[in-house]
PDB file of N, CA and C in Angstrom:
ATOM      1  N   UNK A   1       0.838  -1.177   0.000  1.00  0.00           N
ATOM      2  CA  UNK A   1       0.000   0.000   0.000  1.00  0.00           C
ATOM      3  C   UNK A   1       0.890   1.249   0.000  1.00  0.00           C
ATOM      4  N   UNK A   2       0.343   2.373  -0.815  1.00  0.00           N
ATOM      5  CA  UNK A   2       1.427   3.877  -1.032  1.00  0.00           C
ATOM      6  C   UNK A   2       1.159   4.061   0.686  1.00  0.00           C
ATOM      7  N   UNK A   3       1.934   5.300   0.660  1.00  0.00           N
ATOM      8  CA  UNK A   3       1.871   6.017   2.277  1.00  0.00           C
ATOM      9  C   UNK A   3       1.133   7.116   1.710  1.00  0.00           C
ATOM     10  N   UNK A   4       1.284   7.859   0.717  1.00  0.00           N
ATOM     11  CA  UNK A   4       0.465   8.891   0.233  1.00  0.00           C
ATOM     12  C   UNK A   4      -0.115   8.658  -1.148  1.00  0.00           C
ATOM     13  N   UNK A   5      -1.633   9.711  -1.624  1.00  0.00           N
ATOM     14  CA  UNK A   5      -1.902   8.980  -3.273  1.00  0.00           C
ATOM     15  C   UNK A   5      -2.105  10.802  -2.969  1.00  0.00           C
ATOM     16  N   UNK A   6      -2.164  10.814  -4.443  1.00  0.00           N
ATOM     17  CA  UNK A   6      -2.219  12.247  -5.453  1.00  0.00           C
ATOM     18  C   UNK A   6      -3.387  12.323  -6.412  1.00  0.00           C
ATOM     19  N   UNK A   7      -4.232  12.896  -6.089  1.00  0.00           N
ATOM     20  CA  UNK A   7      -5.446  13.004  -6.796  1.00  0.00           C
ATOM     21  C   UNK A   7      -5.695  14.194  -7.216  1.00  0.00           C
ATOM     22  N   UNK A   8      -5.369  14.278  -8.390  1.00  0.00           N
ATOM     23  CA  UNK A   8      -5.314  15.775  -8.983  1.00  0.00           C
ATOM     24  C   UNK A   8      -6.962  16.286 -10.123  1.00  0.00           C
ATOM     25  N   UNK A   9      -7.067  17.302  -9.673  1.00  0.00           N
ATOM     26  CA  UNK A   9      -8.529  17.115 -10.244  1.00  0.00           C
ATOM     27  C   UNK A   9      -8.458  18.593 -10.677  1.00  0.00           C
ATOM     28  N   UNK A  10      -9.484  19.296 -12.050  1.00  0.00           N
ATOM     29  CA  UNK A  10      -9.109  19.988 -12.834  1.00  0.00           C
ATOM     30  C   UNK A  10     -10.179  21.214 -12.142  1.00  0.00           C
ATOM     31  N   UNK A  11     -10.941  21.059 -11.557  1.00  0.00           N
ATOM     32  CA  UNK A  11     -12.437  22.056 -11.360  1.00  0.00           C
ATOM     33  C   UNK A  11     -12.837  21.874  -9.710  1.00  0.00           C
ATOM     34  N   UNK A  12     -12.957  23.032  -9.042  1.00  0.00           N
ATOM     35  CA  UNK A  12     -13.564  22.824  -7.845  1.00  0.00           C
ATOM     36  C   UNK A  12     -14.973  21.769  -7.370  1.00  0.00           C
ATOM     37  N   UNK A  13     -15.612  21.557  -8.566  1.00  0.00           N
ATOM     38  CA  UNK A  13     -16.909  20.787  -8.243  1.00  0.00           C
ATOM     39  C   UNK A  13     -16.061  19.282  -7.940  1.00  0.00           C
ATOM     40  N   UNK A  14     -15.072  19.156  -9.108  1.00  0.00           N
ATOM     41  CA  UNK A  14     -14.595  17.539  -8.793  1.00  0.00           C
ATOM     42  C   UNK A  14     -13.668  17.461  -7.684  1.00  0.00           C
ATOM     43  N   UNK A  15     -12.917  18.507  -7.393  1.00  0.00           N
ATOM     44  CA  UNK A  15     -12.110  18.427  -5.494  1.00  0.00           C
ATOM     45  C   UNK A  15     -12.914  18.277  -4.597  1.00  0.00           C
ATOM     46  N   UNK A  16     -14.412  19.063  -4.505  1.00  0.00           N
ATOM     47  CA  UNK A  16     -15.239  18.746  -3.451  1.00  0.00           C
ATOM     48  C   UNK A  16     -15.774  16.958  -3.636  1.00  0.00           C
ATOM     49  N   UNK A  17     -16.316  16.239  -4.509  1.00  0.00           N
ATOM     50  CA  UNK A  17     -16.545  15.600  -5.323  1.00  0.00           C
ATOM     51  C   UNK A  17     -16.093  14.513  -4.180  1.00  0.00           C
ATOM     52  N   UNK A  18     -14.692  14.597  -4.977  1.00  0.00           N
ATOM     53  CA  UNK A  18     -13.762  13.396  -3.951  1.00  0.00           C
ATOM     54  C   UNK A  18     -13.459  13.541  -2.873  1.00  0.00           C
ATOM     55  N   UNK A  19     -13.299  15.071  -2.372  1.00  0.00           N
ATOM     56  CA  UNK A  19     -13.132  15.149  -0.920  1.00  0.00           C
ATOM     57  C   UNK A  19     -14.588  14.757   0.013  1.00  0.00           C
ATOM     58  N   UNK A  20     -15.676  15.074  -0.761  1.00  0.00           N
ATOM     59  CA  UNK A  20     -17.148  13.901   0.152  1.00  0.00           C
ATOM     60  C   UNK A  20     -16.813  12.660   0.251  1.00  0.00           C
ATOM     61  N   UNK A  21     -16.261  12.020  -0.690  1.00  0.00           N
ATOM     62  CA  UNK A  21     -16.730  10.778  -1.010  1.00  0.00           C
ATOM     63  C   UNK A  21     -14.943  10.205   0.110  1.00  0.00           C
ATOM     64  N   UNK A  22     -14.159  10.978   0.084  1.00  0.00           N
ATOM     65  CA  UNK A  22     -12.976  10.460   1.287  1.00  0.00           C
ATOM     66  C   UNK A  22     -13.311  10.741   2.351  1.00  0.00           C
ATOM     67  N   UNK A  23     -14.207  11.869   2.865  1.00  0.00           N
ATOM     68  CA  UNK A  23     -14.225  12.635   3.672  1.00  0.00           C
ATOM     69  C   UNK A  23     -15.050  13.929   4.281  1.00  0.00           C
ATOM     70  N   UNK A  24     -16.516  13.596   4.398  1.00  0.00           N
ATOM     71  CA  UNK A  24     -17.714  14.522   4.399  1.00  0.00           C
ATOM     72  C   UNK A  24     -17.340  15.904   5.312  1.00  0.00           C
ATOM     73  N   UNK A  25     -16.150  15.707   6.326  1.00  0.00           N
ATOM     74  CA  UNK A  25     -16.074  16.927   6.680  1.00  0.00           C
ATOM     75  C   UNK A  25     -14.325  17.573   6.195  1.00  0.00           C
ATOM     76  N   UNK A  26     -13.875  17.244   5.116  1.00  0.00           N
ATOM     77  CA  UNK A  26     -12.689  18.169   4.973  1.00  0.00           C
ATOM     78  C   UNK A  26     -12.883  19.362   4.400  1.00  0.00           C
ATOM     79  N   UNK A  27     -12.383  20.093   4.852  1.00  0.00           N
ATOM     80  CA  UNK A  27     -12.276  21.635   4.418  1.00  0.00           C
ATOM     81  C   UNK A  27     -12.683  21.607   2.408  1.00  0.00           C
ATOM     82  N   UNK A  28     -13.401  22.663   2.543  1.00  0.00           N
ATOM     83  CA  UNK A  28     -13.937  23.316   1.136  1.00  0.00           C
ATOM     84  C   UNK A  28     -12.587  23.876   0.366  1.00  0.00           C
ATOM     85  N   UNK A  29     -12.325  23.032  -0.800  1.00  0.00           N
ATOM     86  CA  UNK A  29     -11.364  23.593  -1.717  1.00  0.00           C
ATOM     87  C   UNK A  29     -11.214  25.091  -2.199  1.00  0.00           C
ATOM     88  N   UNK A  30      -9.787  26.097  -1.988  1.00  0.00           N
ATOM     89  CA  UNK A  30      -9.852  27.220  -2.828  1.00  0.00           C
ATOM     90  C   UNK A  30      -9.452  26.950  -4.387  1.00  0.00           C
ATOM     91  N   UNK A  31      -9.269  28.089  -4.726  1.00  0.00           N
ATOM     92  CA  UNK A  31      -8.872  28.162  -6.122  1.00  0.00           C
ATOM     93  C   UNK A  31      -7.163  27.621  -5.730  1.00  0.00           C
ATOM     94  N   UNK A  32      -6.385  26.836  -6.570  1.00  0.00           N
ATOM     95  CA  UNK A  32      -5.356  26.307  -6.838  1.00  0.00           C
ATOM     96  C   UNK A  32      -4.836  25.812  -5.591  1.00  0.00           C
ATOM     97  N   UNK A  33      -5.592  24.543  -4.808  1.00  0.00           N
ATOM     98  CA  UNK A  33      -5.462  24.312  -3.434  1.00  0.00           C
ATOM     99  C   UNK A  33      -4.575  22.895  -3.680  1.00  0.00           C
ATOM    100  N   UNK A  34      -4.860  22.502  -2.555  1.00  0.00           N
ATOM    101  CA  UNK A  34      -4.558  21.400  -2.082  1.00  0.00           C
ATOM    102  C   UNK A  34      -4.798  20.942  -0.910  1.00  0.00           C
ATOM    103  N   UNK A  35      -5.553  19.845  -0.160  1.00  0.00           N
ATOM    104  CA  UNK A  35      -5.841  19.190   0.852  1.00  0.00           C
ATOM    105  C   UNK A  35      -5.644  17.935   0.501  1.00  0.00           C
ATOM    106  N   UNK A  36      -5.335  17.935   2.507  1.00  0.00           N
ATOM    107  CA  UNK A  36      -4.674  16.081   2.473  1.00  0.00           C
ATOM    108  C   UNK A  36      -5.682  16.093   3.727  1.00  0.00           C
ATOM    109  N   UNK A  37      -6.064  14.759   3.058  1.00  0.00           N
ATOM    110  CA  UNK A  37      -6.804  14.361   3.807  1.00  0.00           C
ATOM    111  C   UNK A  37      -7.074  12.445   4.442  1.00  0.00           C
ATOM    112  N   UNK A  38      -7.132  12.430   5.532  1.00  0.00           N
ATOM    113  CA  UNK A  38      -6.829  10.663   5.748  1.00  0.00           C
ATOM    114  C   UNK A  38      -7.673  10.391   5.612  1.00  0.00           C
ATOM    115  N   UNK A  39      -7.462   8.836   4.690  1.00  0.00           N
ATOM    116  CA  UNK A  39      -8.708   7.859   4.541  1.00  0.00           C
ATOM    117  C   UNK A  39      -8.220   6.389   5.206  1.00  0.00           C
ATOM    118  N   UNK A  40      -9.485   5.803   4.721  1.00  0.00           N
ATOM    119  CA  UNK A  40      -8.691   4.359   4.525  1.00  0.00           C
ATOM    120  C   UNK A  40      -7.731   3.896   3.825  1.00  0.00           C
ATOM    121  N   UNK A  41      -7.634   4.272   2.774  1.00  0.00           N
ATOM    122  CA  UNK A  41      -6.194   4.064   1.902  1.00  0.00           C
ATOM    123  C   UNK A  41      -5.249   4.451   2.181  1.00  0.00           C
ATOM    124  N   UNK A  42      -5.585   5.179   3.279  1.00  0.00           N
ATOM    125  CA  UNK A  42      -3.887   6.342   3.664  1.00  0.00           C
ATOM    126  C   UNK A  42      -4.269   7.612   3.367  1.00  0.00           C
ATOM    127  N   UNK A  43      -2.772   8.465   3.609  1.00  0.00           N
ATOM    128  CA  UNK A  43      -3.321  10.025   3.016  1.00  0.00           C
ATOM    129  C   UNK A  43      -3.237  10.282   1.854  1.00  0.00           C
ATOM    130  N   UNK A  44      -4.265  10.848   1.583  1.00  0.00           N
ATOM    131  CA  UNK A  44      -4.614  11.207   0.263  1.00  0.00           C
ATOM    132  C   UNK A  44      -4.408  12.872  -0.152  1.00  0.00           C
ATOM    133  N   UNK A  45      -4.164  13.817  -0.920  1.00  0.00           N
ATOM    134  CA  UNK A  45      -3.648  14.925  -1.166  1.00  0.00           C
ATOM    135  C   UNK A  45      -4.742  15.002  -2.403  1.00  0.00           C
ATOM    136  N   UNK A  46      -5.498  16.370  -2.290  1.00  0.00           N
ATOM    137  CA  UNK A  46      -6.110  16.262  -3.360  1.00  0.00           C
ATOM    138  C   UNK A  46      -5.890  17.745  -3.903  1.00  0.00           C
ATOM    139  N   UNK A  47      -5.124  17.954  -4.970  1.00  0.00           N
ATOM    140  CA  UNK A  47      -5.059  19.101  -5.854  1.00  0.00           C
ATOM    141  C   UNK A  47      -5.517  19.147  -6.959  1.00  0.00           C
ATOM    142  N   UNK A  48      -6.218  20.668  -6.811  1.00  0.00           N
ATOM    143  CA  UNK A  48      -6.889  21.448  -7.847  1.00  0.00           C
ATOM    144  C   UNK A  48      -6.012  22.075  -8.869  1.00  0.00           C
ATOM    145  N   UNK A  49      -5.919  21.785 -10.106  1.00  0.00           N
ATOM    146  CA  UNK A  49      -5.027  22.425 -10.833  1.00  0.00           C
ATOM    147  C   UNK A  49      -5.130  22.912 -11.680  1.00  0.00           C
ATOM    148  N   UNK A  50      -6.632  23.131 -11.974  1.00  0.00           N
ATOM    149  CA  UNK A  50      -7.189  23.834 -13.406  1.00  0.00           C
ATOM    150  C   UNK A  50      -7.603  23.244 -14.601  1.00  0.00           C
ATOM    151  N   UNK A  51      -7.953  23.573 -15.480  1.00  0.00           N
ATOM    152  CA  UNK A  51      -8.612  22.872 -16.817  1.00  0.00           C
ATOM    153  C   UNK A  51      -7.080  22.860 -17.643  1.00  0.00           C
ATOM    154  N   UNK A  52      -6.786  21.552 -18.454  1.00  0.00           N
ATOM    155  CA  UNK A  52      -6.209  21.703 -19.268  1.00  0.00           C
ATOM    156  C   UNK A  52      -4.755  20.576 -19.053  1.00  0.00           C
ATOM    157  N   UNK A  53      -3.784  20.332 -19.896  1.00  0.00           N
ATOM    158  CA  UNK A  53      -2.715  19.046 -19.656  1.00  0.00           C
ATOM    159  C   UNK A  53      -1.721  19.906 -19.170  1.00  0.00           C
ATOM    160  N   UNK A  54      -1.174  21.316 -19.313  1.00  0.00           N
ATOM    161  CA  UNK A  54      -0.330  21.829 -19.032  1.00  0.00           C
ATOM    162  C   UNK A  54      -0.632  22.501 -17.697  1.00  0.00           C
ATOM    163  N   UNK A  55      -2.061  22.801 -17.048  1.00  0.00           N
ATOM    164  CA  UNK A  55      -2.001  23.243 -15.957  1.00  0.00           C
ATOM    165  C   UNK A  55      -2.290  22.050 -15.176  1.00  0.00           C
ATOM    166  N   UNK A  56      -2.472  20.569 -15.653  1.00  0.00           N
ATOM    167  CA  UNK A  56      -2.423  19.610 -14.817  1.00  0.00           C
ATOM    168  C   UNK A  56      -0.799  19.336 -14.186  1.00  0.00           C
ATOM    169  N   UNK A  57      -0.138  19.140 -15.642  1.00  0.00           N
ATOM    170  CA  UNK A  57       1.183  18.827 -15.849  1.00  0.00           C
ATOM    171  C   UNK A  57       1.919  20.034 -14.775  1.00  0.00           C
ATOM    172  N   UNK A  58       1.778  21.064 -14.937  1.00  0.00           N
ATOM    173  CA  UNK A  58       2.823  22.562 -14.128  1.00  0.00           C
ATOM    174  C   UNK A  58       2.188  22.311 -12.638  1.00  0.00           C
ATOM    175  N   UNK A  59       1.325  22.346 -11.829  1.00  0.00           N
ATOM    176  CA  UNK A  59       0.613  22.107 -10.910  1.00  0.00           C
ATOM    177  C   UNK A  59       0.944  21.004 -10.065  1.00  0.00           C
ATOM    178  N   UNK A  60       0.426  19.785 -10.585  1.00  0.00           N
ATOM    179  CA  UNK A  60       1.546  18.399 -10.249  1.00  0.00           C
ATOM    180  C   UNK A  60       3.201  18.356 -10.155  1.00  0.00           C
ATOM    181  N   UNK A  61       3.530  18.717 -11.171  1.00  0.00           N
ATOM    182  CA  UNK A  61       4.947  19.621 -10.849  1.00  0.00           C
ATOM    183  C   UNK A  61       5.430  20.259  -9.521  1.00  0.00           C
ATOM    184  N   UNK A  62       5.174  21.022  -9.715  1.00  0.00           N
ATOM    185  CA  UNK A  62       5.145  21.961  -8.609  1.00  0.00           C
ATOM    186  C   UNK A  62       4.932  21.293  -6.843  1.00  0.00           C
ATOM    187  N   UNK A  63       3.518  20.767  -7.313  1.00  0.00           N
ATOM    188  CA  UNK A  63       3.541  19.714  -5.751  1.00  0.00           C
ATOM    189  C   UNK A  63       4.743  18.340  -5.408  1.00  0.00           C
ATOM    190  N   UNK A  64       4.856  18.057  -6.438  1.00  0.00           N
ATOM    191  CA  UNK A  64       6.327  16.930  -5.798  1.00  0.00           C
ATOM    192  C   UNK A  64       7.242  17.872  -5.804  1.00  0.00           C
ATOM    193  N   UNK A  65       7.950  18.702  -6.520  1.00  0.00           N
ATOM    194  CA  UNK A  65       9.054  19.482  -6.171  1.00  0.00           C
ATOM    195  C   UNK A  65       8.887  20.594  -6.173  1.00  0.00           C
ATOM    196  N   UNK A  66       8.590  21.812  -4.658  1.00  0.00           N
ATOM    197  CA  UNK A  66       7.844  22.891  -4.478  1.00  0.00           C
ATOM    198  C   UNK A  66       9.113  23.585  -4.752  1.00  0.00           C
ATOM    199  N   UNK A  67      10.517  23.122  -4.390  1.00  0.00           N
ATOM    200  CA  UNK A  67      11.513  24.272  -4.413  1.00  0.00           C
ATOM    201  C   UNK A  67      12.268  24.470  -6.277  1.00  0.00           C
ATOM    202  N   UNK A  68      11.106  23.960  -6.881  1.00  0.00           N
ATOM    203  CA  UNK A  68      11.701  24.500  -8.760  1.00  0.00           C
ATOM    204  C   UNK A  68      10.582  25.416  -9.297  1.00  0.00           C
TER     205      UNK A  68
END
């Protein structure tokens, strides 16, 4: 089993989405967020990164290596 999963999602409706369905009371997603939140699977990290492959791609980026 991972120790952490990465669930990257493009639109605030689908961060809330999965954050119900891990977790009915985690905090309400902002614009270009990120919440971790524990489940059964472990912790889970769920970032918002916008519409599109390059703001998935730069976003995800960014969260494994914050200091580039």
């Amino acid at each position: 089993m991972a120790d952490r999963i990465l669930i990257a999602v493009a639109a605030g409706r689908e961060a809330r989405a999965v954050l119900d369905a891990l977790s009915p009371d985690a905090p309400t997603p902002d614009e270009w967020c990120i919440v971790s939140v524990g489940a059964a699977v472990g912790a889970v990290d769920v970032l918002r990164t916008g519409v599109g492959k390059s703001n998935a791609a730069g976003a995800t980026a960014r969260f494994l290596d914050p200091a580039r």
